[in-house]
Structures are given as structure tokens and as C-alpha cells.
PDB file of N, CA and C in Angstrom:
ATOM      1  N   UNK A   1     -24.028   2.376 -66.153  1.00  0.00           N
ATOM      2  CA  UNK A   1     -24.457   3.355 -65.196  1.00  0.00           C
ATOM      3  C   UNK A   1     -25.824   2.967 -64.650  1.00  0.00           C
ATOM      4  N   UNK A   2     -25.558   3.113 -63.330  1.00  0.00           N
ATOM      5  CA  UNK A   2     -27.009   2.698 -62.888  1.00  0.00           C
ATOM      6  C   UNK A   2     -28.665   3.736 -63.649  1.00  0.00           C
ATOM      7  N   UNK A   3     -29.803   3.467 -63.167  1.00  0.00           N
ATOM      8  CA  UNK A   3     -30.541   4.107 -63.552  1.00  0.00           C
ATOM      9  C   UNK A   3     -31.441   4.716 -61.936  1.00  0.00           C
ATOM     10  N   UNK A   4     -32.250   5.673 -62.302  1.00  0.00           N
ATOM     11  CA  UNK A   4     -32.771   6.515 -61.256  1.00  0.00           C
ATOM     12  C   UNK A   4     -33.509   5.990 -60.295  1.00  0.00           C
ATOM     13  N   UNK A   5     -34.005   4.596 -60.676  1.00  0.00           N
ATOM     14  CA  UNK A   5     -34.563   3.421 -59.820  1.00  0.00           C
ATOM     15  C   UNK A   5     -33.588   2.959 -59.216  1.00  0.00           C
ATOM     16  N   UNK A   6     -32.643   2.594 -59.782  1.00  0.00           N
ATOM     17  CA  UNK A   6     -31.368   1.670 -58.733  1.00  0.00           C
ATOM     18  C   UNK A   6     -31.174   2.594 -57.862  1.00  0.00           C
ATOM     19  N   UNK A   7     -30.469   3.516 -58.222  1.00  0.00           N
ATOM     20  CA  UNK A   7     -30.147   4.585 -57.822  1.00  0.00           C
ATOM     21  C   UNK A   7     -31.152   5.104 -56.264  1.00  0.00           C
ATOM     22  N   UNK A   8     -32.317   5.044 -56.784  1.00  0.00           N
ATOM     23  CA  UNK A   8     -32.954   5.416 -55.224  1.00  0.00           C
ATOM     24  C   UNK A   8     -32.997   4.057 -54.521  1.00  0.00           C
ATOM     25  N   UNK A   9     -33.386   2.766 -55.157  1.00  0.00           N
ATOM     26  CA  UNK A   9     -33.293   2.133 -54.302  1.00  0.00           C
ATOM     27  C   UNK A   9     -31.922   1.438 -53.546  1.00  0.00           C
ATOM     28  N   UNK A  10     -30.729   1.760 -54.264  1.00  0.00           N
ATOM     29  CA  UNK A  10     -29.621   1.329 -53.604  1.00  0.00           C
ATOM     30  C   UNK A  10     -29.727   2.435 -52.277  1.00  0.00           C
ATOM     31  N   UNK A  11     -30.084   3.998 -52.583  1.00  0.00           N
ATOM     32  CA  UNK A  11     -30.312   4.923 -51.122  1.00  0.00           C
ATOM     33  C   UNK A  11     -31.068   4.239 -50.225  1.00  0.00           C
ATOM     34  N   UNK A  12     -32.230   3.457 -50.586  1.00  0.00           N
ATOM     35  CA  UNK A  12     -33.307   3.242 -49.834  1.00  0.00           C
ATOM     36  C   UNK A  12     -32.604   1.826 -48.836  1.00  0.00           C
ATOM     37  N   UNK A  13     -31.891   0.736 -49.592  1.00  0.00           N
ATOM     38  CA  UNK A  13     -31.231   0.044 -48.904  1.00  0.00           C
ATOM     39  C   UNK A  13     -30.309   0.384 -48.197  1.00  0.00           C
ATOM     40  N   UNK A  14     -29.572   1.792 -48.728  1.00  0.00           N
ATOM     41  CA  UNK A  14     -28.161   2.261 -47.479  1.00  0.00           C
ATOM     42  C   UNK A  14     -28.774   2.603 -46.736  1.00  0.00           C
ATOM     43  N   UNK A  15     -30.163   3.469 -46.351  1.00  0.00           N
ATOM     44  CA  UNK A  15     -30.399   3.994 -45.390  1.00  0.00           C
ATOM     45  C   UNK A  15     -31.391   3.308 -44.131  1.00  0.00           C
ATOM     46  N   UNK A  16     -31.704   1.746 -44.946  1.00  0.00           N
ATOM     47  CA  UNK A  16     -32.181   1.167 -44.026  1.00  0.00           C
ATOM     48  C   UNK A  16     -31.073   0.486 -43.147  1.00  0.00           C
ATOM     49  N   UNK A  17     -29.728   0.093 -43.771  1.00  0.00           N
ATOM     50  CA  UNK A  17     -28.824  -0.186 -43.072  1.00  0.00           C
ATOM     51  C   UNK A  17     -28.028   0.746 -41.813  1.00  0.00           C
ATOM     52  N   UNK A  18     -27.928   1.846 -42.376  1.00  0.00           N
ATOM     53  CA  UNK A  18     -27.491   2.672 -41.734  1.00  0.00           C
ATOM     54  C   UNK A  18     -28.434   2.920 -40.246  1.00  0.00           C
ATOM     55  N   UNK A  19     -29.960   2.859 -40.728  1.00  0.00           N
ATOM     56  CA  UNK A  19     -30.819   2.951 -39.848  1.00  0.00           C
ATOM     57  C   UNK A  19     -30.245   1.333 -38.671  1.00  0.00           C
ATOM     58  N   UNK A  20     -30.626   0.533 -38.989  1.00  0.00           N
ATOM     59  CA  UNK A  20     -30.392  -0.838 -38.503  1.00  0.00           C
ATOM     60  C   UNK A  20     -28.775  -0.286 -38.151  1.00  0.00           C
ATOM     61  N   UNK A  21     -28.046   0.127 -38.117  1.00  0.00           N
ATOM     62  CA  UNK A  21     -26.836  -0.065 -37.589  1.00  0.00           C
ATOM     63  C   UNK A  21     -26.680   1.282 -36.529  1.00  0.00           C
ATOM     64  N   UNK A  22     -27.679   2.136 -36.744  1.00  0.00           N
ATOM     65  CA  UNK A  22     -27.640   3.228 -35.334  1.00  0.00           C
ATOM     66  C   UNK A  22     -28.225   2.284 -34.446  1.00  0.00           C
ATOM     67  N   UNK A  23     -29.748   1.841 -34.537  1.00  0.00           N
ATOM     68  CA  UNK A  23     -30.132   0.925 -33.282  1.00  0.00           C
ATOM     69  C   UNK A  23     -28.926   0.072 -32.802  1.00  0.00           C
ATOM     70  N   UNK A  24     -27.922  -0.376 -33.124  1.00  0.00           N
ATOM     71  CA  UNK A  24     -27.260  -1.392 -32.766  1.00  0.00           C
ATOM     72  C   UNK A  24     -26.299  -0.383 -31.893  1.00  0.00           C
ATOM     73  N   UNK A  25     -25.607   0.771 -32.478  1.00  0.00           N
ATOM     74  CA  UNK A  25     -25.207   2.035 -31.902  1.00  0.00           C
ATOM     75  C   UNK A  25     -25.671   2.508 -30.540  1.00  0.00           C
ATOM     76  N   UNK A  26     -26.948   2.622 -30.776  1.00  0.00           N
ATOM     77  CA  UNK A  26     -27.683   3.542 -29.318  1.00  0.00           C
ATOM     78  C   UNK A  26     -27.446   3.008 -27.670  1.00  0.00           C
ATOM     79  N   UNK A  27     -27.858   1.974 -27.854  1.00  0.00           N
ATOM     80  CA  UNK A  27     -27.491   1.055 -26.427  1.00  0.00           C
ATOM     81  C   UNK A  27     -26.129   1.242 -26.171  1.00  0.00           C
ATOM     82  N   UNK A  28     -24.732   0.911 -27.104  1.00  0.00           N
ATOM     83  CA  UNK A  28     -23.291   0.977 -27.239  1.00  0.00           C
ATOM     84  C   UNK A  28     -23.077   2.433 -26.716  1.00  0.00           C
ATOM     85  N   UNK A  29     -23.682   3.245 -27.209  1.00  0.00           N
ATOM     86  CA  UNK A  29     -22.999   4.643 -26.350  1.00  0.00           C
ATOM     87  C   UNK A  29     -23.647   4.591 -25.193  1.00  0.00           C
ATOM     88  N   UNK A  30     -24.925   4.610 -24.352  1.00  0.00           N
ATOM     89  CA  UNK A  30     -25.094   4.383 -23.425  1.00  0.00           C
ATOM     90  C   UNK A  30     -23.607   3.821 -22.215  1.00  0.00           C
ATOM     91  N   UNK A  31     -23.252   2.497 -22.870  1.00  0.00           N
ATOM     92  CA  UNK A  31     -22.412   1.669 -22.070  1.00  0.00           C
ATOM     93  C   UNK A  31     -20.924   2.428 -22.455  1.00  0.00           C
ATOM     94  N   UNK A  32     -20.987   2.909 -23.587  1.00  0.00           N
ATOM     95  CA  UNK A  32     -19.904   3.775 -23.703  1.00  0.00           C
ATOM     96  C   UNK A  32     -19.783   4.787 -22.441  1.00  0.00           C
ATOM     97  N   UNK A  33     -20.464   5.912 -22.445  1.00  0.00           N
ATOM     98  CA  UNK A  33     -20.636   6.696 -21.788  1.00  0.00           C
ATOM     99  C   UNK A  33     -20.421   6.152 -19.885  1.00  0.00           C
ATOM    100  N   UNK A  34     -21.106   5.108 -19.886  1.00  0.00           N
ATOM    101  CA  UNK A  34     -21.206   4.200 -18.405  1.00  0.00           C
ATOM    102  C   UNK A  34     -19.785   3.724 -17.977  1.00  0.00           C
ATOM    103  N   UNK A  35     -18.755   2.953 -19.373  1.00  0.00           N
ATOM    104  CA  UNK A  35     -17.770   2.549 -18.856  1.00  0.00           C
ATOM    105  C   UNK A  35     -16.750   3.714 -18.767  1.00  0.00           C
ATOM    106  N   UNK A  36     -16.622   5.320 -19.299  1.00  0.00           N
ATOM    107  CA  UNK A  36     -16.366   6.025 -18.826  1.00  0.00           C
ATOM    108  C   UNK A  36     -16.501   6.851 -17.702  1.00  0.00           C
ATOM    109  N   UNK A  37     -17.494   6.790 -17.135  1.00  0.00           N
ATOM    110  CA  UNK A  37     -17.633   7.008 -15.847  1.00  0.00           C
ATOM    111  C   UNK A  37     -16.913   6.297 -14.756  1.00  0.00           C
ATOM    112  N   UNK A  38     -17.173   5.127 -15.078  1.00  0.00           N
ATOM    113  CA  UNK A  38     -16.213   3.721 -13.999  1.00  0.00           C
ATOM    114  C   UNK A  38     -14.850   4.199 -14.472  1.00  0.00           C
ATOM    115  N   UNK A  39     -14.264   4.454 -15.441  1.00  0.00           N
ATOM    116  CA  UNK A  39     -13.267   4.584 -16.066  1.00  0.00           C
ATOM    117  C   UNK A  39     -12.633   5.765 -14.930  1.00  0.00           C
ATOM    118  N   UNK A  40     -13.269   6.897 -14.884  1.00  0.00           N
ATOM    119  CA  UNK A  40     -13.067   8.235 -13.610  1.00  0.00           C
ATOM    120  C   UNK A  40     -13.090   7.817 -12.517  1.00  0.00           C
ATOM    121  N   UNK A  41     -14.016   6.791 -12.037  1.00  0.00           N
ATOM    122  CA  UNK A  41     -14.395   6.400 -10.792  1.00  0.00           C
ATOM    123  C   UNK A  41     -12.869   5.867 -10.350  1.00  0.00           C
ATOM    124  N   UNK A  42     -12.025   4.808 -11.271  1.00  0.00           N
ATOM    125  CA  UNK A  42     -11.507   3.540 -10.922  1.00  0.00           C
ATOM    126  C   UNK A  42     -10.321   5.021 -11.117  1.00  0.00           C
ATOM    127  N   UNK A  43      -9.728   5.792 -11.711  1.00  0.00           N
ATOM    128  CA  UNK A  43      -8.481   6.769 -11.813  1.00  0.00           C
ATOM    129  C   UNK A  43      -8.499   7.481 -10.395  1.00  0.00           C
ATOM    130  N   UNK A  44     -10.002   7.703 -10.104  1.00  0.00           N
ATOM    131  CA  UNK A  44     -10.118   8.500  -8.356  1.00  0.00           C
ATOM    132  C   UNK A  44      -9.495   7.593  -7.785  1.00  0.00           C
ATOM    133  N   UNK A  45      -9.229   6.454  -7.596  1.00  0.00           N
ATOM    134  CA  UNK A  45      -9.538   5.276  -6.887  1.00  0.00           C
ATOM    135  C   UNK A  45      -8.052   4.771  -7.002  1.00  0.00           C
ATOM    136  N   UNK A  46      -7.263   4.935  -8.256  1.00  0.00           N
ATOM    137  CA  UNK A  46      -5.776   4.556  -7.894  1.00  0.00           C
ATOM    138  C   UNK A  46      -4.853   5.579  -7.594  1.00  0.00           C
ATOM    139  N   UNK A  47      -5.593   6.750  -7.489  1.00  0.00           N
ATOM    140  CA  UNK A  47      -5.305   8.159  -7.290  1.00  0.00           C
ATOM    141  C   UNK A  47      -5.070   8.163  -5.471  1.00  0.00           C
ATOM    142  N   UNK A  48      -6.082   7.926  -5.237  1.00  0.00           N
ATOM    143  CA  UNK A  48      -5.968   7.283  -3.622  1.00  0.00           C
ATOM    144  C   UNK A  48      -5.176   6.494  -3.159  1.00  0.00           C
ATOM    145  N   UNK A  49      -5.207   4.943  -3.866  1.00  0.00           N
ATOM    146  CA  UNK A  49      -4.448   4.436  -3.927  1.00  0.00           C
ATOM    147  C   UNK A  49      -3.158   4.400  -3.490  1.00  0.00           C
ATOM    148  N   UNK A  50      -2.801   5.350  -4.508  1.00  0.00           N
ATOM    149  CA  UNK A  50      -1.090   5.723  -4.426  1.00  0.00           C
ATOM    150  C   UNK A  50      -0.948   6.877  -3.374  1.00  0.00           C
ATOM    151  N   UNK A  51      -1.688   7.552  -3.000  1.00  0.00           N
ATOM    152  CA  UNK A  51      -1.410   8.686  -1.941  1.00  0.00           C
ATOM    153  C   UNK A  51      -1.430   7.658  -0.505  1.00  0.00           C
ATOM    154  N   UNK A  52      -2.249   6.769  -0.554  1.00  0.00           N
ATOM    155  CA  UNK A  52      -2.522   5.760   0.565  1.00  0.00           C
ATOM    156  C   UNK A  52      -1.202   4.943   0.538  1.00  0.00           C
ATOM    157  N   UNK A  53      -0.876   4.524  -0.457  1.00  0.00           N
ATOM    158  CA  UNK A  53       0.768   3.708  -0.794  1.00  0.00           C
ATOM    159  C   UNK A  53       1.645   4.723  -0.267  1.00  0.00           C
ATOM    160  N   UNK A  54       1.989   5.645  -0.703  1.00  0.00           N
ATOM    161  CA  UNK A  54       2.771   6.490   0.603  1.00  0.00           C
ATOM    162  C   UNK A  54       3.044   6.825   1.322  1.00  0.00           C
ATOM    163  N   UNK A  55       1.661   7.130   2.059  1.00  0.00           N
ATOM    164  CA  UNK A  55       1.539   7.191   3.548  1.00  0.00           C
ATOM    165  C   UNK A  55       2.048   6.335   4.039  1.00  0.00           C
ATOM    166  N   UNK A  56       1.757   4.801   3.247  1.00  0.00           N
ATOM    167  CA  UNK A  56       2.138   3.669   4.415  1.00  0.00           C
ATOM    168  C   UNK A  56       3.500   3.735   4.266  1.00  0.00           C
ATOM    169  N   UNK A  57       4.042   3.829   3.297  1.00  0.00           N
ATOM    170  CA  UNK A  57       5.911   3.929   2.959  1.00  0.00           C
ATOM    171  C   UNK A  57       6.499   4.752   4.147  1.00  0.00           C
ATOM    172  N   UNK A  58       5.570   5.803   4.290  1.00  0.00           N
ATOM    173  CA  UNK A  58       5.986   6.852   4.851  1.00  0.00           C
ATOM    174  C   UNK A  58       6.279   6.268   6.661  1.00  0.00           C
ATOM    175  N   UNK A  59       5.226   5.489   7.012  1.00  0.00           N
ATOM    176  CA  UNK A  59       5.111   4.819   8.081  1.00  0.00           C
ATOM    177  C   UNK A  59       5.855   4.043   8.009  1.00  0.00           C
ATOM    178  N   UNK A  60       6.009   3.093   7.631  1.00  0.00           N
ATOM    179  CA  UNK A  60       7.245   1.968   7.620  1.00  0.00           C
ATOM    180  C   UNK A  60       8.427   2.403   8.157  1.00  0.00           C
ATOM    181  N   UNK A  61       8.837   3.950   7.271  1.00  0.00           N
ATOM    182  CA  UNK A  61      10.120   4.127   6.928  1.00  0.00           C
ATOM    183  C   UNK A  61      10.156   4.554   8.484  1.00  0.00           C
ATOM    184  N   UNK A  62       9.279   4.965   9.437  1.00  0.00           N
ATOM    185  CA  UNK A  62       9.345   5.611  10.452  1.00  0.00           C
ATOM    186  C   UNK A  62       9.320   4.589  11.525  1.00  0.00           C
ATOM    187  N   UNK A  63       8.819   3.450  11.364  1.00  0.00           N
ATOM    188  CA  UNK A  63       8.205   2.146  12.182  1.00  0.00           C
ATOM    189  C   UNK A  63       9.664   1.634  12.131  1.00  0.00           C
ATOM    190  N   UNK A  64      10.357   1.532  10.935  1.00  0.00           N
ATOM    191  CA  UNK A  64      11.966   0.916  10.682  1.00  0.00           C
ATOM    192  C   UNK A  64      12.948   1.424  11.794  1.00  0.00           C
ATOM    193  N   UNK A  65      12.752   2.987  11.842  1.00  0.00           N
ATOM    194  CA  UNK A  65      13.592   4.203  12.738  1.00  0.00           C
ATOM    195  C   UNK A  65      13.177   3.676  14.356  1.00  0.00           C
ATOM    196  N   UNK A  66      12.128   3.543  14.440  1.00  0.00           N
ATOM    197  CA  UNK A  66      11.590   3.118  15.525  1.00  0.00           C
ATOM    198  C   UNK A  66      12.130   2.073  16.022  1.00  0.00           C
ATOM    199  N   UNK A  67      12.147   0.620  15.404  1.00  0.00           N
ATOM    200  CA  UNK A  67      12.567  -0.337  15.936  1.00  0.00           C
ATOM    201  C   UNK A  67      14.373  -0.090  16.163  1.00  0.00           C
ATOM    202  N   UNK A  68      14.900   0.296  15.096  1.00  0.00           N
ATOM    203  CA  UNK A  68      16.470   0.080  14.977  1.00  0.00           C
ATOM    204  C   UNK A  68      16.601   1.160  16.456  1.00  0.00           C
ATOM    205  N   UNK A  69      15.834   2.261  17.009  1.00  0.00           N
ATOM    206  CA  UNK A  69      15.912   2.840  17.881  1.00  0.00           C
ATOM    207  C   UNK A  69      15.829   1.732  19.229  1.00  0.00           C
ATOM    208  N   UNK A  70      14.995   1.511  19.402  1.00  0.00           N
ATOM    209  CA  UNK A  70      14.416   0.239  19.952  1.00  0.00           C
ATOM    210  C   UNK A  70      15.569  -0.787  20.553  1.00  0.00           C
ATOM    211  N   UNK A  71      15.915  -1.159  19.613  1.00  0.00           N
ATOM    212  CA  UNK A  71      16.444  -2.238  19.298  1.00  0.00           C
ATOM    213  C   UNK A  71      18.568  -1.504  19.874  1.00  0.00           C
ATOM    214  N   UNK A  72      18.803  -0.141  19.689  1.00  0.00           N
ATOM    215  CA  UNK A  72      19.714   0.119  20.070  1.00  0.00           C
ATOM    216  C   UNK A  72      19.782   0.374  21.888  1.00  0.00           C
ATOM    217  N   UNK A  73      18.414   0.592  21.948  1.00  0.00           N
ATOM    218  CA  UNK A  73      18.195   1.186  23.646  1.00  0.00           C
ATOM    219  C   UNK A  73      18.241  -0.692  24.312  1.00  0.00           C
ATOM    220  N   UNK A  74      17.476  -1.820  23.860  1.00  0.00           N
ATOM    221  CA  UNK A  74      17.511  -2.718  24.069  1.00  0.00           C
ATOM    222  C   UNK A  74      19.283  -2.652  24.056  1.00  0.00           C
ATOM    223  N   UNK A  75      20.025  -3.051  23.299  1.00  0.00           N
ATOM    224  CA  UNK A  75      21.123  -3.507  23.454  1.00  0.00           C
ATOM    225  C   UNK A  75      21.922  -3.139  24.605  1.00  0.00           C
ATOM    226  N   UNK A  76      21.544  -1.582  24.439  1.00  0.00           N
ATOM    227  CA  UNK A  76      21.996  -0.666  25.405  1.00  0.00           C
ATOM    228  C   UNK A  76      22.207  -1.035  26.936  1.00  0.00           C
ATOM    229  N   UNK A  77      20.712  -1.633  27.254  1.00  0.00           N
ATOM    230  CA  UNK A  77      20.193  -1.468  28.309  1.00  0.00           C
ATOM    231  C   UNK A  77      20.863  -3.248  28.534  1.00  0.00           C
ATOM    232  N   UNK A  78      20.606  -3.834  27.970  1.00  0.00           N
ATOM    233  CA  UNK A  78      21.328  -5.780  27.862  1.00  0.00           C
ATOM    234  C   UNK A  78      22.892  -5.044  28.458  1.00  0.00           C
ATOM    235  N   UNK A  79      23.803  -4.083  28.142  1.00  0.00           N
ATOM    236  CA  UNK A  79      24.956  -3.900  28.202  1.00  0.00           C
ATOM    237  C   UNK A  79      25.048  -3.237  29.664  1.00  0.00           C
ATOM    238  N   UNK A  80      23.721  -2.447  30.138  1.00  0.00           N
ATOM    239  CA  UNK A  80      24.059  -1.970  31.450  1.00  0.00           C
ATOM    240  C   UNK A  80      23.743  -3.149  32.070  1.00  0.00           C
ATOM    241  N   UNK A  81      22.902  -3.946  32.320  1.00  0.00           N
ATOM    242  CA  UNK A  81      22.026  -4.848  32.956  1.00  0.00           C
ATOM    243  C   UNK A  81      23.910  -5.833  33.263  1.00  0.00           C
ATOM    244  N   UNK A  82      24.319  -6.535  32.272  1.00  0.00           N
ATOM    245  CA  UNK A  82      25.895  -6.949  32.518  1.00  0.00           C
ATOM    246  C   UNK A  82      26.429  -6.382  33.465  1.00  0.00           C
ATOM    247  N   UNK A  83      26.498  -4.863  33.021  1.00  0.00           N
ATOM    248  CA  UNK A  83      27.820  -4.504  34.136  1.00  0.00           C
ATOM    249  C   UNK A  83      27.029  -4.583  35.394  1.00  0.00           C
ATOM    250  N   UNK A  84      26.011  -4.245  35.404  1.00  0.00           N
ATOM    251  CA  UNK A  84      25.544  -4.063  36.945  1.00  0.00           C
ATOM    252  C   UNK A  84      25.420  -5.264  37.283  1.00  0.00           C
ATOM    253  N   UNK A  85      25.254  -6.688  36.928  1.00  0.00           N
ATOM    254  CA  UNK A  85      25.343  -8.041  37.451  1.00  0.00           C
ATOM    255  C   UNK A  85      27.353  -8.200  37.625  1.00  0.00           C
ATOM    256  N   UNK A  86      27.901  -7.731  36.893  1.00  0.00           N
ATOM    257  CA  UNK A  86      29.237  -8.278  37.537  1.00  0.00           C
ATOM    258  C   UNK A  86      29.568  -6.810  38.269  1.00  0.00           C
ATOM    259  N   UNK A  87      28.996  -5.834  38.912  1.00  0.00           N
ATOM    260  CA  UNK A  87      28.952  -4.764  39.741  1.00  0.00           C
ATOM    261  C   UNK A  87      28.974  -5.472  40.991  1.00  0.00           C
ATOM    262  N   UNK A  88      28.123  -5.980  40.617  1.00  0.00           N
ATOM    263  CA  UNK A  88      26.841  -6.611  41.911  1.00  0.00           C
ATOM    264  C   UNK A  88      27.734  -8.063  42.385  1.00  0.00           C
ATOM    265  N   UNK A  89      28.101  -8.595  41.420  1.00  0.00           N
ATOM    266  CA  UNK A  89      28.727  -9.849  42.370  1.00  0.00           C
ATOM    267  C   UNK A  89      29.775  -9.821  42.501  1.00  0.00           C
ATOM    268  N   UNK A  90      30.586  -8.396  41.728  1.00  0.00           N
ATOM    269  CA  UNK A  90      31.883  -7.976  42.842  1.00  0.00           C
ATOM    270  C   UNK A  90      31.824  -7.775  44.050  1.00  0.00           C
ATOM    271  N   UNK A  91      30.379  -6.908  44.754  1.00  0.00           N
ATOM    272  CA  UNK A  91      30.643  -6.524  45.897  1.00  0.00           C
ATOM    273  C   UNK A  91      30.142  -7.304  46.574  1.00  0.00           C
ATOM    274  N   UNK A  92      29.094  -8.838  46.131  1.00  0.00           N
ATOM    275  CA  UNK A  92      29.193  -9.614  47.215  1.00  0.00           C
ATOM    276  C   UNK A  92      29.961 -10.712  47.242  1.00  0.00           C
ATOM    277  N   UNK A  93      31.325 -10.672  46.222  1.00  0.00           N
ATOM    278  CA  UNK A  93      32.274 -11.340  46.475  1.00  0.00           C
ATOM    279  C   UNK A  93      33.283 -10.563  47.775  1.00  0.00           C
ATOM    280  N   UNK A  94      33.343  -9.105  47.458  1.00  0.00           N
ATOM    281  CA  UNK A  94      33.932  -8.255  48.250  1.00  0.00           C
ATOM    282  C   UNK A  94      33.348  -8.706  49.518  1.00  0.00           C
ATOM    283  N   UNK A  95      32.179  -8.265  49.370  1.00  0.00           N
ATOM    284  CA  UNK A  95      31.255  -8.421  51.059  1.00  0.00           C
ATOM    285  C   UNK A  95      31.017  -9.881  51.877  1.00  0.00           C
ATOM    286  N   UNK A  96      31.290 -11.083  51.296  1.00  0.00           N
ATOM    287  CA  UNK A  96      31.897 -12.208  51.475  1.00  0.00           C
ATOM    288  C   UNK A  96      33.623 -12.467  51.790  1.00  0.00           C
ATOM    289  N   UNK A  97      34.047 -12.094  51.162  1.00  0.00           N
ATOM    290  CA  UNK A  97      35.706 -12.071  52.009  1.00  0.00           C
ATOM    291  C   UNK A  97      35.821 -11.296  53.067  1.00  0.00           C
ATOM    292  N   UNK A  98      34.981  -9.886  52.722  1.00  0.00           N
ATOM    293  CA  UNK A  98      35.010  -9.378  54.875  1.00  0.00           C
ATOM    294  C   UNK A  98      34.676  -9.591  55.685  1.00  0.00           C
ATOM    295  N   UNK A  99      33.245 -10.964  55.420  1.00  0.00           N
ATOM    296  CA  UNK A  99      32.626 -11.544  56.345  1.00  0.00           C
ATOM    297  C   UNK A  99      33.454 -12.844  56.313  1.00  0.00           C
ATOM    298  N   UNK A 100      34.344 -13.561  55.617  1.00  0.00           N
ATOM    299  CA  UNK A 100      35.251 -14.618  56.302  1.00  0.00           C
ATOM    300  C   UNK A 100      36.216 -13.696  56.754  1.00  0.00           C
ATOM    301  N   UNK A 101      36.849 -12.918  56.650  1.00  0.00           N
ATOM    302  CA  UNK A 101      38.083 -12.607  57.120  1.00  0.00           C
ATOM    303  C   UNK A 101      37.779 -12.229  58.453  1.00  0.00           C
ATOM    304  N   UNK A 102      36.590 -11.884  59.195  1.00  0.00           N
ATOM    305  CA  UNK A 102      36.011 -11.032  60.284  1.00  0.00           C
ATOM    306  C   UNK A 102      35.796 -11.906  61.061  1.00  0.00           C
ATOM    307  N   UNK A 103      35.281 -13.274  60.357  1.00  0.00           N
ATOM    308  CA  UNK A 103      35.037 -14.686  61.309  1.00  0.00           C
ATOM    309  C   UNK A 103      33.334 -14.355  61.304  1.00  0.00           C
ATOM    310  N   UNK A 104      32.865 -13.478  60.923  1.00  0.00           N
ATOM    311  CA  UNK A 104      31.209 -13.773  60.758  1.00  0.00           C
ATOM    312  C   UNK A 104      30.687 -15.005  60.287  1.00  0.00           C
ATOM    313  N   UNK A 105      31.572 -14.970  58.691  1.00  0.00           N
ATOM    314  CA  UNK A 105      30.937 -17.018  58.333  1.00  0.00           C
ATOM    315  C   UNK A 105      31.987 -17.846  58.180  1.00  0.00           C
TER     316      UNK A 105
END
């Protein structure tokens, strides 16, 4: 069994350690405390993120509607543009046979 000397001085050595191991502590919560803050900062931040990631989804999905719209009026319009070119050179095939048949050309 130890005696009342060991005894305080084994306290006297725990508590210089203990002492020596808060200083090493103190700075660490500081940066503790700091990288929790960034920690909130950076959750605001993918929090946005993802509301911003939607929006754009949201756009796309509408930019997509847009073109395939687009893109049907184009066809559309390619399909009138046809008929009205063989419209058109029916009647100056038409309007050419009444001008030979008339003796104009």
C-alpha cells in the first residue's frame, strides 16, 4: 500500500498532467467550436444548393417542353412550307400550259 507521501505525490503528478493536458485542450475547443460553425455555414450552403438544384431541374424540364414544342411547330411549318412549294408550282405549271395553249409563249 502506498504511503501518504506517494499518495500526495502521485496527486501532485496527476494533476500536473491533467493540468498540461487542459492547455493542450483549450486551443482544440476553440477550433472545435470554429469547425462547427463552418460545419452550419457549409449545411446553409448545401441547403441552397439543393433548392438551387431544383430550380434548375425545374427549368430544364420546361426548356425540354419548350424545344420538343419548338421543334413540333418547326416540323409543322417544314410541312406547310412543302405544300405551298408544290401549291405554287402547280399553278405555274397550270399558268404555263394556258400561256402555251393561248400562243402567248
Amino acid at each position: 500500500m502506498l504511503t501518504r507521501a506517494e499518495m500526495e505525490n502521485a496527486l501532485i503528478q496527476l494533476d500536473r498532467r491533467l493540468t498540461a493536458i487542459e492547455q493542450i485542450l483549450q486551443p482544440l475547443r476553440k477550433d472545435v467550436a470554429t469547425l462547427k460553425a463552418d460545419v452550419a455555414v457549409l449545411k446553409a450552403d448545401v441547403a441552397g444548393l439543393k433548392l438551387d438544384f431544383s430550380n434548375l431541374r425545374g427549368a430544364v424540364s420546361g426548356l425540354q417542353r419548350d424545344v420538343s414544342g419548338l421543334q413540333r411547330d418547326v416540323a409543322s411549318l417544314a410541312g406547310e412550307m412543302r405544300e405551298g412549294q408544290r401549291e405554287l408550282l402547280h399553278a405555274v405549271a397550270h399558268l404555263t400550259h394556258r400561256l402555251e395553249v393561248s400562243g402567248v409563249i
